[in-house]
Protein backbone atom coordinates (compact mmCIF):
# COMPACT_ATOMS: atom_id res chain seq x y z
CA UNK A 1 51.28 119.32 129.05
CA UNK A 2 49.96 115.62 127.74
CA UNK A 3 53.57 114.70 129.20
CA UNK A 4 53.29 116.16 132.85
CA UNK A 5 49.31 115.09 132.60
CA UNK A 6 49.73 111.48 132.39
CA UNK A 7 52.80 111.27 134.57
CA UNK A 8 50.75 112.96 137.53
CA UNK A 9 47.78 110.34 136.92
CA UNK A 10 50.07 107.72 137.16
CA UNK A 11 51.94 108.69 140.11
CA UNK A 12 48.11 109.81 141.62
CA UNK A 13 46.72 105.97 140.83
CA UNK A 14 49.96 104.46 142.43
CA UNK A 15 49.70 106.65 145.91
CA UNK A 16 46.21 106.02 146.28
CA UNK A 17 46.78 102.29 145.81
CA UNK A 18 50.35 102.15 147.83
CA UNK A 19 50.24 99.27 150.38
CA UNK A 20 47.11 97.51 148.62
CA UNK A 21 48.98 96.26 145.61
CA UNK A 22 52.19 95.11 144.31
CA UNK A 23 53.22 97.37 141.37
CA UNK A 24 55.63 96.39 139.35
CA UNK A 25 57.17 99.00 137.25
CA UNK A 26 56.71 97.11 133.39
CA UNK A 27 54.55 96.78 130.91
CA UNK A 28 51.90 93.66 130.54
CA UNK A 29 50.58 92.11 128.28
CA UNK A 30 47.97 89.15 128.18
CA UNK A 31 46.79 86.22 126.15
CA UNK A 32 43.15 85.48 125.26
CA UNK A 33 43.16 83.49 128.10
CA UNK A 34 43.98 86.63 130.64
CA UNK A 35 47.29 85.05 131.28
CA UNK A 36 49.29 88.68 131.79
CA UNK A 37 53.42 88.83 131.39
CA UNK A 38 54.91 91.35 133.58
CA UNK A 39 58.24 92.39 131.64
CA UNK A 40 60.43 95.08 133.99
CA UNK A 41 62.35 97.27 133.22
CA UNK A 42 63.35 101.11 134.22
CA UNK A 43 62.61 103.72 132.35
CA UNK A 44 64.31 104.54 128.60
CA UNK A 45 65.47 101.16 128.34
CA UNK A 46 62.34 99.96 126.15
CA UNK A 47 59.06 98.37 127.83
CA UNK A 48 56.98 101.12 125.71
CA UNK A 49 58.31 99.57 122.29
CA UNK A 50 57.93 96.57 123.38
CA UNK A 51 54.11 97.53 124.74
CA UNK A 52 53.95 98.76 120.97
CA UNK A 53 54.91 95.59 119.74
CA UNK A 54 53.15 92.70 121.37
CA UNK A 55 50.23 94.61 122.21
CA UNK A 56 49.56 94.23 118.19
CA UNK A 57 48.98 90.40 119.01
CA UNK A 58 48.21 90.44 122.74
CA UNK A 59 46.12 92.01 124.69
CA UNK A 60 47.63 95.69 126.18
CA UNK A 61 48.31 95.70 130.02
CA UNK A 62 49.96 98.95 130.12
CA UNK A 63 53.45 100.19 129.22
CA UNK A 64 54.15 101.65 132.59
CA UNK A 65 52.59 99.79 135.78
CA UNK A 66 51.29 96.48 136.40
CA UNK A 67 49.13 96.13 139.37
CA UNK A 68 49.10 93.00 141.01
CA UNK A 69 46.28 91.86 143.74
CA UNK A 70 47.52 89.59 146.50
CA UNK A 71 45.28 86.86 145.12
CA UNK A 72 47.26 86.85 140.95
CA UNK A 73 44.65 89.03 139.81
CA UNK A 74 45.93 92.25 137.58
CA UNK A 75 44.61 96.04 137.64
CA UNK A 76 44.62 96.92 133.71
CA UNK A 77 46.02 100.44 133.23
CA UNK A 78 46.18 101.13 129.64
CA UNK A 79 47.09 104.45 129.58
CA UNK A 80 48.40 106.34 126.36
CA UNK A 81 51.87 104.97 125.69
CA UNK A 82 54.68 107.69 126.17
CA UNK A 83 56.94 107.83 122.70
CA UNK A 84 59.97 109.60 122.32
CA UNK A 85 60.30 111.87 119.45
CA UNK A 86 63.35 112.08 117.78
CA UNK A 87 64.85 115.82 118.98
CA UNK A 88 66.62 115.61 122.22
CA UNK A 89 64.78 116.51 125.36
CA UNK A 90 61.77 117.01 123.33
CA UNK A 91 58.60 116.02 125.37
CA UNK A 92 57.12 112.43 124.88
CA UNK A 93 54.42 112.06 122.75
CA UNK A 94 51.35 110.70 124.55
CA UNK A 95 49.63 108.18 122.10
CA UNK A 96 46.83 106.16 122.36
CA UNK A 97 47.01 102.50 122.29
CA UNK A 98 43.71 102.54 119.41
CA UNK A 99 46.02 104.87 117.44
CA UNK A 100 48.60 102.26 117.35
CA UNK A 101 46.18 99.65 116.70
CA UNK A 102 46.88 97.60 120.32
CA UNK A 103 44.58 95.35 120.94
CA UNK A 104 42.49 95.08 124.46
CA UNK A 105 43.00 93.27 127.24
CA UNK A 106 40.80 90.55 128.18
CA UNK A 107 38.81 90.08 130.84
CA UNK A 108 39.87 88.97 134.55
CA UNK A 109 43.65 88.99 133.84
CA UNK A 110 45.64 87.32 136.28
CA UNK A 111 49.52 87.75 136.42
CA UNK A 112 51.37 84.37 134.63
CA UNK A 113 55.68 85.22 134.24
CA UNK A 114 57.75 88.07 135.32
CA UNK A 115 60.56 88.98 133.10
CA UNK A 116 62.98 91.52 133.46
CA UNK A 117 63.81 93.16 129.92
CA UNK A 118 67.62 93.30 128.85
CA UNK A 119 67.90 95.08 126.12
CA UNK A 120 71.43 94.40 124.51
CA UNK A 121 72.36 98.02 122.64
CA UNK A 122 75.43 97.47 120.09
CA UNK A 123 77.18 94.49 119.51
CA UNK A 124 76.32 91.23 117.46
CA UNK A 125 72.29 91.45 116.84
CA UNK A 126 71.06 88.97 119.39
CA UNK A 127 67.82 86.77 119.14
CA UNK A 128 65.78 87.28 121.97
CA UNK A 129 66.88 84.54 124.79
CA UNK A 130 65.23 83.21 128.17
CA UNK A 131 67.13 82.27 131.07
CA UNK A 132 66.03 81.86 134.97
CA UNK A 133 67.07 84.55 137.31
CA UNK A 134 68.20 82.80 140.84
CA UNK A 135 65.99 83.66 143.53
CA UNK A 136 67.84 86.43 145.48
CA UNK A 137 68.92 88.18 142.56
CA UNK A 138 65.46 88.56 141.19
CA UNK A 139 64.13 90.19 144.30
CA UNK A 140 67.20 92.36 144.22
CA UNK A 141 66.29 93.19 140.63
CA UNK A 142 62.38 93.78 141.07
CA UNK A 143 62.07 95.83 144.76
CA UNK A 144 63.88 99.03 142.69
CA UNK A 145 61.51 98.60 140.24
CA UNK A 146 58.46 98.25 142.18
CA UNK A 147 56.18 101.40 143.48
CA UNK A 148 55.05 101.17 147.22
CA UNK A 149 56.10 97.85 148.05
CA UNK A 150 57.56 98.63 151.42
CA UNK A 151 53.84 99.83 152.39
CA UNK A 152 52.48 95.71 151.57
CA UNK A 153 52.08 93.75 154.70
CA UNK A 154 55.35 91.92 154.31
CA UNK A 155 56.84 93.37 151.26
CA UNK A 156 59.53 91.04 150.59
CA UNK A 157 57.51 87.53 151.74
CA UNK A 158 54.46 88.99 149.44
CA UNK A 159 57.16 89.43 146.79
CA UNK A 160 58.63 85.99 147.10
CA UNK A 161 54.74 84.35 147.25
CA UNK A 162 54.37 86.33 144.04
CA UNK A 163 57.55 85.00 142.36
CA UNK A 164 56.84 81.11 143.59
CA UNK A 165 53.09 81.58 141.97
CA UNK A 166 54.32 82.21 138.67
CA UNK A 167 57.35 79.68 138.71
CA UNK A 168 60.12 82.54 139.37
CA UNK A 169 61.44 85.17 137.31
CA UNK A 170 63.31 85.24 133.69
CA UNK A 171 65.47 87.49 132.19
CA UNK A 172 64.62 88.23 128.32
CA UNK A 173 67.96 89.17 126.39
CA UNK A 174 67.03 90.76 123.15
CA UNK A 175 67.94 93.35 120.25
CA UNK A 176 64.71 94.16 118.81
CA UNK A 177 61.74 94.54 120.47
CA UNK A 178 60.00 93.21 116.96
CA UNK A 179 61.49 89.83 117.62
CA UNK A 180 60.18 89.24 121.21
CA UNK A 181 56.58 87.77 120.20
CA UNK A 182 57.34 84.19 119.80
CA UNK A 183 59.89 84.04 122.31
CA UNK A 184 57.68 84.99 124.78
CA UNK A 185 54.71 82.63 124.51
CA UNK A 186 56.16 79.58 127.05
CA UNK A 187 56.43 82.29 129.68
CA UNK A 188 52.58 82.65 129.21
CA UNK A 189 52.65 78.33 130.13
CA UNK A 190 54.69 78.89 133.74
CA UNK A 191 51.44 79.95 135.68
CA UNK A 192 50.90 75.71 135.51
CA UNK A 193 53.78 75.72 137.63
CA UNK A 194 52.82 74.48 141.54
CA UNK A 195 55.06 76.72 143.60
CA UNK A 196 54.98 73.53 146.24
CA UNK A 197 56.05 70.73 143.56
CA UNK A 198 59.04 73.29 143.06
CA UNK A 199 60.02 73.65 146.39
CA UNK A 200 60.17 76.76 147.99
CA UNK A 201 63.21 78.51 148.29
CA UNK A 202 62.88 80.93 150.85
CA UNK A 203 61.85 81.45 154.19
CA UNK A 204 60.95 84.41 156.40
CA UNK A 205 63.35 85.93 158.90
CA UNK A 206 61.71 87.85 160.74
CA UNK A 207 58.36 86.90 162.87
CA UNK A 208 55.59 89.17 162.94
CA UNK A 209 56.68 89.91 166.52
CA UNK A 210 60.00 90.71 165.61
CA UNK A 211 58.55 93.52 163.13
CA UNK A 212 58.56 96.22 166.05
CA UNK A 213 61.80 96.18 167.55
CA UNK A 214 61.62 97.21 171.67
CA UNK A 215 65.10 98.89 172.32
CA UNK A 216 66.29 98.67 175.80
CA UNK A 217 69.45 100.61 176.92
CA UNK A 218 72.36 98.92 174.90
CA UNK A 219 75.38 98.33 177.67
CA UNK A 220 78.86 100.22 176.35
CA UNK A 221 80.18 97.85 173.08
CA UNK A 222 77.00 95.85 172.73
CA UNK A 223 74.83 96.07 170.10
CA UNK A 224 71.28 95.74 168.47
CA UNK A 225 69.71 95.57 165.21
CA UNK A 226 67.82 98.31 164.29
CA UNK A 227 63.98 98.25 163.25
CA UNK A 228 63.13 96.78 159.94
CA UNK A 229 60.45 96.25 157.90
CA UNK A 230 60.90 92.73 156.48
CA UNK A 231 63.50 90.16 156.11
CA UNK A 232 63.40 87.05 154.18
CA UNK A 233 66.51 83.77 154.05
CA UNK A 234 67.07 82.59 150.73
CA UNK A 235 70.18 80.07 150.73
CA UNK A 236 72.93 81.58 152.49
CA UNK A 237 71.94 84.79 152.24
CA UNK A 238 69.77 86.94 154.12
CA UNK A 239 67.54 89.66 152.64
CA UNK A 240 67.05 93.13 155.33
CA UNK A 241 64.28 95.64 154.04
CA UNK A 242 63.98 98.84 155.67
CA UNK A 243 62.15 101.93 155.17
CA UNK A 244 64.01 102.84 152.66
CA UNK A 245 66.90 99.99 151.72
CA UNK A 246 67.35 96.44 150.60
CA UNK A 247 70.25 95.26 151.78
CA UNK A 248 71.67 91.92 151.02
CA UNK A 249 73.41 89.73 154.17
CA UNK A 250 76.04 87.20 153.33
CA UNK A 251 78.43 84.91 154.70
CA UNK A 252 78.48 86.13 159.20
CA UNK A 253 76.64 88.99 158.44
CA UNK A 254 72.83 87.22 158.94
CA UNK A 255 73.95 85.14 162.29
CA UNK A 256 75.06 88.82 163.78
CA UNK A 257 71.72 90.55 162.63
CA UNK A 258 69.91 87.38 163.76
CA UNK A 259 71.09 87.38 167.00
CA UNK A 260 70.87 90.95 168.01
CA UNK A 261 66.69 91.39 168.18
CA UNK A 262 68.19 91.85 171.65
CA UNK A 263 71.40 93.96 172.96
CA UNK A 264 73.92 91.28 172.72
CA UNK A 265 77.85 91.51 173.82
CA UNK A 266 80.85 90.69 170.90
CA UNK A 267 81.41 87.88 172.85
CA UNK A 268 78.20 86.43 172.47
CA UNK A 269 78.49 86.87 168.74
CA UNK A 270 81.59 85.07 168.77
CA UNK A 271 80.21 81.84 170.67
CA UNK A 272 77.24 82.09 167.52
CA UNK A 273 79.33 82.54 165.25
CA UNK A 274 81.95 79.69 166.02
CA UNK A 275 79.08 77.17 166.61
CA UNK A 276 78.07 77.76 162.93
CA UNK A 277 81.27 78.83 161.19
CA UNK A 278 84.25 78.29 163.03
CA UNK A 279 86.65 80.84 163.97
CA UNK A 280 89.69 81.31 161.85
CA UNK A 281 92.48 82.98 162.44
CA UNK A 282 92.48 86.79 162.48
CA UNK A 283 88.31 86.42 163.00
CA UNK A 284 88.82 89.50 164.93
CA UNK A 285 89.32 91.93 162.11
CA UNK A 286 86.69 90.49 160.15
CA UNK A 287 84.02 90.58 162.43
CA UNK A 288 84.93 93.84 163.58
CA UNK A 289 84.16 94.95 159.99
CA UNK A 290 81.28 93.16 159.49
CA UNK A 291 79.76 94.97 162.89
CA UNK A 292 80.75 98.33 161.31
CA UNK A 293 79.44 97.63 158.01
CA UNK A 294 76.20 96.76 159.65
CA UNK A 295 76.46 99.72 161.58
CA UNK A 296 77.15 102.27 158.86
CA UNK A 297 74.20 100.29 156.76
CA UNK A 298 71.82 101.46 159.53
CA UNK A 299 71.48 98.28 160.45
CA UNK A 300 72.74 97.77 163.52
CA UNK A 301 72.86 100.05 166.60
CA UNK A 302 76.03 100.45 168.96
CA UNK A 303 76.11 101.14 173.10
């Protein structure tokens, strides 16, 4: 019952607040300073030892959801951490972080680092280890593991703002969750970072007009995109959120979704495409399957 209690809160404090905040699904902890480290993970693969562990020297977050105001600001939510016992498919224990002698968060937290937790199982014991995560595979990496965030006003731009604020996102490669303490504190430092100094690696691809798509009767063989609810560029790549899928856009596949806010003909496509690609030989076949691969993604919509 203490199980299906707290996991109906949760998911109750997360519906109520869908669209207001950006939740990532981690734990958090903060320094005396309220500097709060978002580490990410999915569930069974260890943020509630490692909320166990660090909370003993930093302030406890939560092990579950960390709550993020558009402004940096965090949402404590210490809830009772959820243990598993040691029979199979017994329920988790629900324990309370004073029971486990976590200490409590400071006041006015504001989010400093996002890291995403890779736990290595097996193997040669590994020290934990920080390295960068580039750009478009952290936002891959964090919209699955964040509650809501298609509801934000602009998911994915909010999301990259977020990840430029705190000087982008690391991955922490570890064995035991004991060792993580030290190897944490420069992450608590990157806040410092100006997003502008770094140079901003992304930019949005779709205008605020754009967000509604007005379909107009496609002619036979054209086609147009579909509606979306964000899209951002980051390098060569494009980034296409919908409703209910991130998909990632590479190599012709952004210049076709690009130029179909309208109904546009194949041959159109191939004018845009040779102006910024070239056409090699055999380009039929591949654009032909990148148009049906947009198609079947739900992306694209055929006359």
């Amino acid at each position: 019952m203490a199980e299906a209690v707290t996991s109906e809160v949760t998911v109750a404090a997360i519906l109520e607040r869908a669209g207001q905040l950006t939740m990532l699904h981690a734990c958090g902890v903060a320094d005396s300073n309220g500097a709060v480290i978002a580490l990410v993970a999915k569930s069974g693969t260890g943020k509630t030892t490692a909320s166990a562990q660090l909370a003993r020297t930093f302030g406890y977050i939560t092990d579950e959801t960390v709550a993020i105001r558009a402004d940096g600001t965090v949402f404590p939510y210490p809830k009772p951490l959820s243990v598993k016992q040691a029979t199979p498919g017994a329920a988790k224990l629900q324990v309370g972080p004073d029971e486990l002698g976590l200490r409590v968060a400071p006041d006015n937290p504001r989010i400093a680092a996002i890291a995403l937790l890779d736990r290595v199982a097996g193997g040669d014991y590994q020290l934990p280890a920080l390295e960068p995560v580039p750009l478009v595979e952290a936002v891959l990496a964090l919209i699955p593991d964040t509650s809501s965030q298609a509801a934000v006003v602009q998911p994915l731009q909010s999301l990259c703002r977020l990840i430029d604020s705190v000087g982008g996102v690391f991955r922490v490669s570890y064995s035991e969750a004991a060792d993580l303490k030290d190897s944490l504190a420069p992450l608590f430092l990157t806040e410092s970072l100006n997003p502008a100094e770094a140079g901003r690696e992304w930019s949005p691809a779709l205008a605020e007009s754009e967000a509604k798509t007005e379909f107009e009767p496609i002619p036979a063989g054209w086609l147009q995109r579909t509606e979306v609810v964000d899209a951002v560029e980051i390098g060569d790549d494009l980034l296409v959120l919908t409703a209910t899928e991130l998909t990632r856009l590479s190599g012709i596949g952004p210049i076709i979704w690009q130029s179909a806010q309208r109904p546009v003909s194949i041959e159109t496509l191939e004018g845009r495409i040779e102006a910024l690609h070239g056409l090699p030989d055999g380009y039929e076949t591949l654009l032909d399957a990148a148009v049906d691969g947009l198609v079947d993604q739900g992306l694209l919509l055929r006359g």
